[in-house]
Each structure stands twice: as C-alpha cells, then as structure tokens.
N, C-alpha and C. Protein backbone atom coordinates (compact mmCIF):
# COMPACT_ATOMS: atom_id res chain seq x y z
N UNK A 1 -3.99 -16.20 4.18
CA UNK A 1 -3.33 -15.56 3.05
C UNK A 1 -1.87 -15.33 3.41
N UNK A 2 -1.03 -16.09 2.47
CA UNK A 2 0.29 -15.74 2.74
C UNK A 2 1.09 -15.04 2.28
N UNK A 3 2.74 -14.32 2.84
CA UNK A 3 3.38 -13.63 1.49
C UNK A 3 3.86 -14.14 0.56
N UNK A 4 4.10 -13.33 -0.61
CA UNK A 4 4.30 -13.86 -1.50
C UNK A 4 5.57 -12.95 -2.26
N UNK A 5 6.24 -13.36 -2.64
CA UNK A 5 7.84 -12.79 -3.41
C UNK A 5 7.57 -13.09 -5.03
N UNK A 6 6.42 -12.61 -5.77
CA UNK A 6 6.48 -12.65 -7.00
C UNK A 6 5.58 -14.20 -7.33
N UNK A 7 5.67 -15.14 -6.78
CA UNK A 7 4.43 -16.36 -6.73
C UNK A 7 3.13 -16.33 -6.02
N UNK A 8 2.51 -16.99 -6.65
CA UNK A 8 0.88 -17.14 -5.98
C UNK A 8 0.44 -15.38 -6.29
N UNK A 9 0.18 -15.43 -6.87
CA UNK A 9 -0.37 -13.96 -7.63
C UNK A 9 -1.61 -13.46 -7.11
N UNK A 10 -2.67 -14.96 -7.45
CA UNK A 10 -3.78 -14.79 -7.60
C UNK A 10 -4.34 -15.23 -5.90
N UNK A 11 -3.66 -14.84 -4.76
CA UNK A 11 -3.69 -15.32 -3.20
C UNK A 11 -4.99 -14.18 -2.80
N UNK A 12 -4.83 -13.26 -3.34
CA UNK A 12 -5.98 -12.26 -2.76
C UNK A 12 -7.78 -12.67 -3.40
N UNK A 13 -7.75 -13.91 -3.84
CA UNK A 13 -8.93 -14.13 -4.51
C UNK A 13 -9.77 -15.25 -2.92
N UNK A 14 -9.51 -14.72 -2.34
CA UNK A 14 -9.88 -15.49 -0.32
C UNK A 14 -11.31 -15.13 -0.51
N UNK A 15 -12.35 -16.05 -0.62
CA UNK A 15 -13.67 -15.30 -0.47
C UNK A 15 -13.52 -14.91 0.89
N UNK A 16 -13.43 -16.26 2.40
CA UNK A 16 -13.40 -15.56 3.91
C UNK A 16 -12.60 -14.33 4.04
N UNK A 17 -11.37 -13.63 3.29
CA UNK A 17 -10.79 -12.74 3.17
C UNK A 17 -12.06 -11.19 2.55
N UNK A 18 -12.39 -11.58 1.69
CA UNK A 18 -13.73 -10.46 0.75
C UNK A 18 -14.66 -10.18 1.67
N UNK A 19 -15.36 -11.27 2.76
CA UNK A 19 -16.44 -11.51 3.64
C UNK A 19 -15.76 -10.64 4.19
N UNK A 20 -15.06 -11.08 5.14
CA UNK A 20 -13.86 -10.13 6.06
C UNK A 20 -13.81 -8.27 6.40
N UNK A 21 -13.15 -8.24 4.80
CA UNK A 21 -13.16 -6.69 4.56
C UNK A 21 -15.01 -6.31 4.20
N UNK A 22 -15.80 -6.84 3.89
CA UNK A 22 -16.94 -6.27 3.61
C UNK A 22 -17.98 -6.16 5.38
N UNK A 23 -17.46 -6.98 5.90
CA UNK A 23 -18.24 -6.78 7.21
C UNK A 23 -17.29 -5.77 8.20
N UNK A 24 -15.99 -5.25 7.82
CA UNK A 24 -15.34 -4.22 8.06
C UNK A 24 -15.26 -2.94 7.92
N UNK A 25 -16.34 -3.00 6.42
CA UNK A 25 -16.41 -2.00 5.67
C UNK A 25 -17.82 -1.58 6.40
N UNK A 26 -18.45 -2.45 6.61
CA UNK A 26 -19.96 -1.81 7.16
C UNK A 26 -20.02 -1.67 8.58
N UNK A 27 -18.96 -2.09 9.11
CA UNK A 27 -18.29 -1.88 10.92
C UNK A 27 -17.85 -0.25 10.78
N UNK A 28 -17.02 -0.06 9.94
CA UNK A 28 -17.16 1.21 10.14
C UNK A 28 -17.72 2.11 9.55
N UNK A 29 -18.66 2.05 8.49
CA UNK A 29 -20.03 3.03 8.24
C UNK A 29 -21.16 2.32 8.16
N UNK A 30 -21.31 2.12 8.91
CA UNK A 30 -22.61 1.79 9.32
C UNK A 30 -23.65 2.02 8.45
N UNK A 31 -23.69 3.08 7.70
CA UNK A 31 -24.61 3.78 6.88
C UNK A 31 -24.87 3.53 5.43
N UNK A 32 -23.53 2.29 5.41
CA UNK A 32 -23.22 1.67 3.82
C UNK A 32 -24.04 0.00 3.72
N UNK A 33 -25.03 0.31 4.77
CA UNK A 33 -25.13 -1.40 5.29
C UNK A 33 -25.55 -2.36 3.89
N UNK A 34 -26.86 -1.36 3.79
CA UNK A 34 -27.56 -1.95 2.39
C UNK A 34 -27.14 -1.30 1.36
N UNK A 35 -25.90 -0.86 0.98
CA UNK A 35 -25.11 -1.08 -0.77
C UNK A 35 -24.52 -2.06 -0.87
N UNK A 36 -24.54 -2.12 -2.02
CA UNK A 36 -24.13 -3.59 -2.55
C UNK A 36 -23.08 -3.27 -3.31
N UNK A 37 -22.06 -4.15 -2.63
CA UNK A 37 -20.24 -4.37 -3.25
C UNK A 37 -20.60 -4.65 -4.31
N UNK A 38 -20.67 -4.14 -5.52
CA UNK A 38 -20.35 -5.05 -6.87
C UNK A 38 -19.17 -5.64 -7.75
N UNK A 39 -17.73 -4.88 -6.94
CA UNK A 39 -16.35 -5.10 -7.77
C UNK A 39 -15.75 -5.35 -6.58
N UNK A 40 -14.62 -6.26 -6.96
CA UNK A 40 -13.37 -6.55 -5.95
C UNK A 40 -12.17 -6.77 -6.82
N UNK A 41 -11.13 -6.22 -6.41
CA UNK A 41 -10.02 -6.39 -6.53
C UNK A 41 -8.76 -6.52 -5.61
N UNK A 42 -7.78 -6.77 -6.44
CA UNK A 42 -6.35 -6.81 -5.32
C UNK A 42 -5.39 -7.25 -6.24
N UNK A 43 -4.34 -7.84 -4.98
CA UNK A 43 -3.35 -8.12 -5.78
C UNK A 43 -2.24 -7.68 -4.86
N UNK A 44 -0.74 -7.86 -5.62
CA UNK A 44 0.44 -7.56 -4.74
C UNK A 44 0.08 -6.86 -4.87
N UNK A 45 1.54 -5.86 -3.72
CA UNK A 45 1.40 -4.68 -3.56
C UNK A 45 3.10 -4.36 -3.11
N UNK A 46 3.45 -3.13 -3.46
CA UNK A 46 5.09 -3.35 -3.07
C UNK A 46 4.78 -2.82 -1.73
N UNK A 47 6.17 -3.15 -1.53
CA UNK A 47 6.49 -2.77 0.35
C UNK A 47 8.48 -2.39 0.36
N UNK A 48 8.29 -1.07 0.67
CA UNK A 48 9.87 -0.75 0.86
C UNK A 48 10.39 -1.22 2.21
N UNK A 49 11.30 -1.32 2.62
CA UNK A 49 12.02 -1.61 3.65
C UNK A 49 11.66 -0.94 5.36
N UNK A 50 11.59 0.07 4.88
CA UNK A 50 11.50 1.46 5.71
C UNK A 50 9.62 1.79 5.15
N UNK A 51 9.25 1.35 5.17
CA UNK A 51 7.29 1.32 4.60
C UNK A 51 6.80 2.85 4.46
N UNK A 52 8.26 3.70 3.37
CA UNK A 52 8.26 4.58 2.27
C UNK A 52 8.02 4.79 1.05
N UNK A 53 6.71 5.45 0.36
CA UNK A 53 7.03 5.29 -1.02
C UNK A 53 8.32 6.17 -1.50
N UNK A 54 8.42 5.36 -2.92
CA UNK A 54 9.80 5.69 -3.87
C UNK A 54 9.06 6.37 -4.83
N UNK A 55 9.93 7.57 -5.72
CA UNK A 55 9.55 7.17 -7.26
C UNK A 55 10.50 7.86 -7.80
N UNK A 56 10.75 7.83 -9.18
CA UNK A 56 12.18 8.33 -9.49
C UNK A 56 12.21 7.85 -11.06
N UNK A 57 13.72 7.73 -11.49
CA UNK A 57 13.71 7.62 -13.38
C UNK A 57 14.50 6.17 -12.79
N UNK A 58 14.29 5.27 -13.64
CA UNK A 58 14.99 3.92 -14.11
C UNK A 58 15.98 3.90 -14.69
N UNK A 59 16.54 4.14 -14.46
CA UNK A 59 17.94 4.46 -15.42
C UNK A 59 17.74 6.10 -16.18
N UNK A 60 18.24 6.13 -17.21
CA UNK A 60 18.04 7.35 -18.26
C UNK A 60 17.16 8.08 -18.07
N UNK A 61 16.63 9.60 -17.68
CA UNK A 61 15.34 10.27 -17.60
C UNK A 61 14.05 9.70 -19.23
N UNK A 62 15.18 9.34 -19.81
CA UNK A 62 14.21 8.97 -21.24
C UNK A 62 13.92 7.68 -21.24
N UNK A 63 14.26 6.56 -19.91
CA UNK A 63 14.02 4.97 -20.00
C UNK A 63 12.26 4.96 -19.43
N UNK A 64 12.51 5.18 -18.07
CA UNK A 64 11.17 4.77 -17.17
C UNK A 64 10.76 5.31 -16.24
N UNK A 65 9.80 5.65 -15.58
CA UNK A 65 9.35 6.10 -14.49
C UNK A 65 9.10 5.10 -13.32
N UNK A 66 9.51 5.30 -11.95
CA UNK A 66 8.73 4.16 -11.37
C UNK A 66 8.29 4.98 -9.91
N UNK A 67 7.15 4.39 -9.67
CA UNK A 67 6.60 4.73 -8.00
C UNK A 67 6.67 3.41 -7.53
N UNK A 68 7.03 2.55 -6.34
CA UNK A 68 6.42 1.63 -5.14
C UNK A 68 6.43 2.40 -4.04
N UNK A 69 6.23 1.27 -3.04
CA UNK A 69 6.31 1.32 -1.83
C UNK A 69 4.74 2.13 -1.49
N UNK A 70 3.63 1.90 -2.00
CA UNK A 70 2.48 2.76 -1.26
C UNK A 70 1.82 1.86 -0.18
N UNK A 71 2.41 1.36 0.32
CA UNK A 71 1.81 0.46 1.52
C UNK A 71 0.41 0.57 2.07
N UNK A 72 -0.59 0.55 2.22
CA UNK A 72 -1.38 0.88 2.91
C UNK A 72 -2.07 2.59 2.43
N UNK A 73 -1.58 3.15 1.81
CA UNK A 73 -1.87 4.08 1.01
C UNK A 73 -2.37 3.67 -0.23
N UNK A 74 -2.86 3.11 -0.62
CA UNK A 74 -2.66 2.99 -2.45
C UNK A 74 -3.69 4.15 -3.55
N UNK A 75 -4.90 4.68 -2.91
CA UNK A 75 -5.71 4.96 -3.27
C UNK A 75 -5.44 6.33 -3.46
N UNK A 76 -5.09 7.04 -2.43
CA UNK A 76 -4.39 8.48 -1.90
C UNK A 76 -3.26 8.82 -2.86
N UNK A 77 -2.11 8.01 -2.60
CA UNK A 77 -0.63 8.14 -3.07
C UNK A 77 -0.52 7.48 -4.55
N UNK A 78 -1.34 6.83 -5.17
CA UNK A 78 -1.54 6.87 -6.26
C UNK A 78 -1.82 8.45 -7.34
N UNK A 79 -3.18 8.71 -6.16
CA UNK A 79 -3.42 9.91 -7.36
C UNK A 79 -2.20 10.88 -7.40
N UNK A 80 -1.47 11.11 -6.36
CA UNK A 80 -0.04 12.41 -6.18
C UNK A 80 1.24 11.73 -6.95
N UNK A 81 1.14 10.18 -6.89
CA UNK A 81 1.91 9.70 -7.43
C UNK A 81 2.11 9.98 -8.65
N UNK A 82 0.54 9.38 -9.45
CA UNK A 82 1.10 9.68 -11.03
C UNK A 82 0.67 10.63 -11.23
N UNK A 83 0.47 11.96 -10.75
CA UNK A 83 0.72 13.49 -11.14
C UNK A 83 2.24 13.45 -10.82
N UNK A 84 3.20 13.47 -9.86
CA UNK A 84 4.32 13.74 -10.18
C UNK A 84 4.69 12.89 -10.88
N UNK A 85 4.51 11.65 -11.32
CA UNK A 85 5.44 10.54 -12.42
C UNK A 85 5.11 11.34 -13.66
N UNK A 86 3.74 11.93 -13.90
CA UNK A 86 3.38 13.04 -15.28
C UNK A 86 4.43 14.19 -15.45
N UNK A 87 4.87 14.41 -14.37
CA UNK A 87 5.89 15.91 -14.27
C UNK A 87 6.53 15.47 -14.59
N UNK A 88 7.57 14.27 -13.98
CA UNK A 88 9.06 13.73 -14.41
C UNK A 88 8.51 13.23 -15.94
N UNK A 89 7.78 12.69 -16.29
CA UNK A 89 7.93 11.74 -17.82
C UNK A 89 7.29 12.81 -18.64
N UNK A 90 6.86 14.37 -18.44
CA UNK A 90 7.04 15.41 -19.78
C UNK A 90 8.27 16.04 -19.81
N UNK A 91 9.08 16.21 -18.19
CA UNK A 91 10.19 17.09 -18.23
C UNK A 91 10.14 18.21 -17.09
N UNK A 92 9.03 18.27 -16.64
CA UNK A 92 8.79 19.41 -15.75
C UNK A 92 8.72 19.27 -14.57
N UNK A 93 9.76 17.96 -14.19
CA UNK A 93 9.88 17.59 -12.77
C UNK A 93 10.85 18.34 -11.68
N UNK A 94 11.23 19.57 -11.93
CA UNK A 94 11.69 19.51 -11.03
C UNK A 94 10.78 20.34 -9.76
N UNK A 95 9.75 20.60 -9.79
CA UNK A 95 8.33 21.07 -9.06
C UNK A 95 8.33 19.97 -8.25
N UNK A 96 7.83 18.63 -8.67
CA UNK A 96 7.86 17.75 -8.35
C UNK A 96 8.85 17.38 -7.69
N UNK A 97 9.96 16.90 -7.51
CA UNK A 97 11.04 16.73 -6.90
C UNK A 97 11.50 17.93 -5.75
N UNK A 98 11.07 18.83 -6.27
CA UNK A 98 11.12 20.03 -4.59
C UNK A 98 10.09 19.70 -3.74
N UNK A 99 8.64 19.36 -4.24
CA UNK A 99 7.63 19.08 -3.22
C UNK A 99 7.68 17.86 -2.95
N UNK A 100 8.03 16.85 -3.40
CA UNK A 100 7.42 15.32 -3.26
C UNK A 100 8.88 14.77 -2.44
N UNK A 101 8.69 14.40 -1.56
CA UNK A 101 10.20 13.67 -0.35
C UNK A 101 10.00 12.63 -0.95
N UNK A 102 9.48 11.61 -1.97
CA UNK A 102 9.43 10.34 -2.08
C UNK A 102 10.20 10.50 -3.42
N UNK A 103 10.26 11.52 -4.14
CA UNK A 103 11.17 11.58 -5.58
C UNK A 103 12.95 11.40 -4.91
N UNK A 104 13.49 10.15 -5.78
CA UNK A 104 15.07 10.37 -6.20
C UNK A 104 15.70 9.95 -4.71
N UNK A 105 14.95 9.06 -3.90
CA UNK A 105 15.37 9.49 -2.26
C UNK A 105 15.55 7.84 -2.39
N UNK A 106 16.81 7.61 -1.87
CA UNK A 106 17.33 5.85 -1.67
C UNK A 106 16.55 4.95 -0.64
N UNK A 107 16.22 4.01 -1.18
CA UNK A 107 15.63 2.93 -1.03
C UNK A 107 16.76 2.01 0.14
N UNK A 108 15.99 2.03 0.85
CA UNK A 108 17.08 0.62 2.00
C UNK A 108 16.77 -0.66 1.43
N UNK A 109 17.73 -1.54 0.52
CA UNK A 109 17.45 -2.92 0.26
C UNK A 109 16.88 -3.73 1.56
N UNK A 110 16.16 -5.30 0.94
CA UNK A 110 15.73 -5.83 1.87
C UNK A 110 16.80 -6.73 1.52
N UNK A 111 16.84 -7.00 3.72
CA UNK A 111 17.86 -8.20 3.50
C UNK A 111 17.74 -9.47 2.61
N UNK A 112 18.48 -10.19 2.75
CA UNK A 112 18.47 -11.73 2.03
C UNK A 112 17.91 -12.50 3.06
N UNK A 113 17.56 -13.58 2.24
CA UNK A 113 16.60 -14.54 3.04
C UNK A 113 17.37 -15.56 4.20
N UNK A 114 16.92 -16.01 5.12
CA UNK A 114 15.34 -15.93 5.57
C UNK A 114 15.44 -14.64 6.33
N UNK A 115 16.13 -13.77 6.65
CA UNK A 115 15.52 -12.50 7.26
C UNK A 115 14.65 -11.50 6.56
N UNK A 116 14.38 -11.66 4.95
CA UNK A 116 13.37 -10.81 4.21
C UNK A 116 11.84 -11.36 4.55
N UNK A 117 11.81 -12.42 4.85
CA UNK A 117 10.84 -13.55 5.34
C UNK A 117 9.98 -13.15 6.66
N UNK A 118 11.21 -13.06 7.79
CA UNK A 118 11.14 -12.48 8.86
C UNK A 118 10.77 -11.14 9.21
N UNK A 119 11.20 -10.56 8.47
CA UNK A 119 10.68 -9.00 8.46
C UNK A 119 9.78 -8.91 8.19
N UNK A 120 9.03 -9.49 6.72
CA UNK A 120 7.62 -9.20 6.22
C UNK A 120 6.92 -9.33 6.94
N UNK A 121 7.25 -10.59 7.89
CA UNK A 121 6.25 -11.51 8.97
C UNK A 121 5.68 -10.47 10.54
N UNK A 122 7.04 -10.13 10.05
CA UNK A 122 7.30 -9.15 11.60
C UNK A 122 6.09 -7.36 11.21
N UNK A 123 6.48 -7.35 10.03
CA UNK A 123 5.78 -5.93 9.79
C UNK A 123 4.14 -6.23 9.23
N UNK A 124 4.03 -7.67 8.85
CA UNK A 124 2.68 -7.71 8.58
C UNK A 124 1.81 -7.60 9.98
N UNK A 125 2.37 -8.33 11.38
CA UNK A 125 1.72 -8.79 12.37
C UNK A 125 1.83 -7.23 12.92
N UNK A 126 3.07 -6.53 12.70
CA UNK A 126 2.48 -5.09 13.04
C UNK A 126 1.53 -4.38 12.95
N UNK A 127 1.37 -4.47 11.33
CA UNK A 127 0.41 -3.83 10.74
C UNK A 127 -1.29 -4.01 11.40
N UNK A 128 -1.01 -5.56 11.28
CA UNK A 128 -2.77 -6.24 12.18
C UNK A 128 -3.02 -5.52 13.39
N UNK A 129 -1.73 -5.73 14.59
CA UNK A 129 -1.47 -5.40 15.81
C UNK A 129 -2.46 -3.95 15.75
N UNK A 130 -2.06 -2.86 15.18
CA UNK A 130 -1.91 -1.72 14.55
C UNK A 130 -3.83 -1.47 14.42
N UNK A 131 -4.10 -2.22 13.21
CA UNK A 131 -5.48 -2.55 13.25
C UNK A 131 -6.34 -2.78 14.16
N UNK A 132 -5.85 -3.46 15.58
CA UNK A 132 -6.84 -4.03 15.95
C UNK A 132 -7.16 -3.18 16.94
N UNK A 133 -6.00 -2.69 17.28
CA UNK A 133 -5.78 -1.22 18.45
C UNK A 133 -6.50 -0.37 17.83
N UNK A 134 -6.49 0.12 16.61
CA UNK A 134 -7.57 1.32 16.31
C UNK A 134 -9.18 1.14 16.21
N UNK A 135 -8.99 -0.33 15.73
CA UNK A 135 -10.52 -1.10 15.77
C UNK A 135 -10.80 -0.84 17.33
N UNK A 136 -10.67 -1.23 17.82
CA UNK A 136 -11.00 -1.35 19.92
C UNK A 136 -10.97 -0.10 20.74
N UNK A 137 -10.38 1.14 20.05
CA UNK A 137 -10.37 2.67 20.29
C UNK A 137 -11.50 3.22 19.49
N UNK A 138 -12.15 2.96 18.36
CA UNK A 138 -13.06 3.23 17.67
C UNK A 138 -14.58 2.72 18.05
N UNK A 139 -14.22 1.34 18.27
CA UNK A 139 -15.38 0.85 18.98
C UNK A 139 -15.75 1.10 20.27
N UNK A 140 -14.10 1.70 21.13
CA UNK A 140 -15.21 2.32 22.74
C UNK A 140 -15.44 3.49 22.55
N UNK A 141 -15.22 4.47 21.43
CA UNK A 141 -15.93 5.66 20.92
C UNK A 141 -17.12 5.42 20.67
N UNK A 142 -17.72 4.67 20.13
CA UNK A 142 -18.85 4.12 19.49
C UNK A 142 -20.40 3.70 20.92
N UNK A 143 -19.30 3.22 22.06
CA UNK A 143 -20.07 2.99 23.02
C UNK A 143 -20.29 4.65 23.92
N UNK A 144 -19.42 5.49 23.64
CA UNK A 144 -19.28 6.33 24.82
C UNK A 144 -21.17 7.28 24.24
C-alpha cells in the first residue's frame, strides 16, 4: 500500500492488508478470537507536518469549519473534535479555543516535492518502526 497525494483513493481496499489488521486485532485481545468482523473501512487520512491535529474557521467565522491532522488518533480526536467544531460553528467557541491547543494554532506547510515524498516515507517507516517496538514489548509481557 502506497502514499497517496489525493490519487488512488480506493488503495485501502488490500484484502492481505484487512487479513493483516484482523489477525492484529485478535493478537492483541485474544478474547475477540471468535467475533466476527462484519464492516471495514478506510480511506485517506490527513497528516500535518509536525503529526498535530488542526482545527479552526476557513476563512470568515460564517464560511467553514475544519479539523485534520488526526493521525493515528481518528476515533478518540474525532469525538473532541466535532464537539469543539459544534462550539466554533454555533458561536460559543471561545471555551473551546481556551481548552483545545489544536484550535487557531499554525500549521507548518509541507515541503515541495520530492522532499514531501521523503518525509511521508520517512514518518510512515517511523510509525511501523514504532509498531513493531511496542508489538515485541507487549509480546515479552505476554510471556513473562
């Protein structure tokens, strides 16, 4: 599975990718062995520079709301997300904007290519790196 800059949309449809995460999913609860996955999804996903979420107004407080950057969060920082995007888009954001560090806070552009290329490459193999170290600390827990 490769990155993708707005093409190949539909890249997360990998059955060996689905296999993958589902024998991952029962690696680490054990206890989920016999339920049965019935839904899958995916898809992009943004990624800030600095692997921060954003969220803030689009121009005009009366144009748009936007959140990215939930990297690896999506499930979590979604739900806090669009409770504060609800605060800013009735008016009653500024609660929101005192508690939330991800409201109104500048975004580091990504370089131009090929170093946007390079970076992704560089922070995806992190990310695995990252994975595999907690996978191999989890699993000699598992033996102790």
């Amino acid at each position: 599975m490769g990155l993708t800059a707005g093409g190949g949309l539909d890249r997360d449809r990998d059955e060996s990718a689905w296999r993958h995460l589902e024998q991952h999913l029962r690696w680490l609860w054990p206890h989920l062995a016999e339920v049965a996955i019935t839904h899958r999804w995916g898809g992009p996903f943004s990624l800030t520079a600095d692997l921060t979420p954003a969220l803030g107004y689009l121009g005009d407080e009366r144009d748009a709301v936007y959140s990215l950057g939930c990297i690896g969060h999506g499930v979590s920082m979604s739900y806090r997300n669009g409770e504060v995007l609800a605060e800013l888009m009735i008016g009653d954001g500024d609660e929101a904007v005192r508690e939330c560090p991800f409201v109104n806070r500048r975004v580091l552009p990504w370089p131009g290519e090929p170093l946007a290329s390079a970076a992704k490459h560089a922070i995806r193999g992190y990310l695995e790196a990252e994975d595999a170290f907690h996978e191999k600390v989890l699993a000699r827990l598992g033996q102790d």
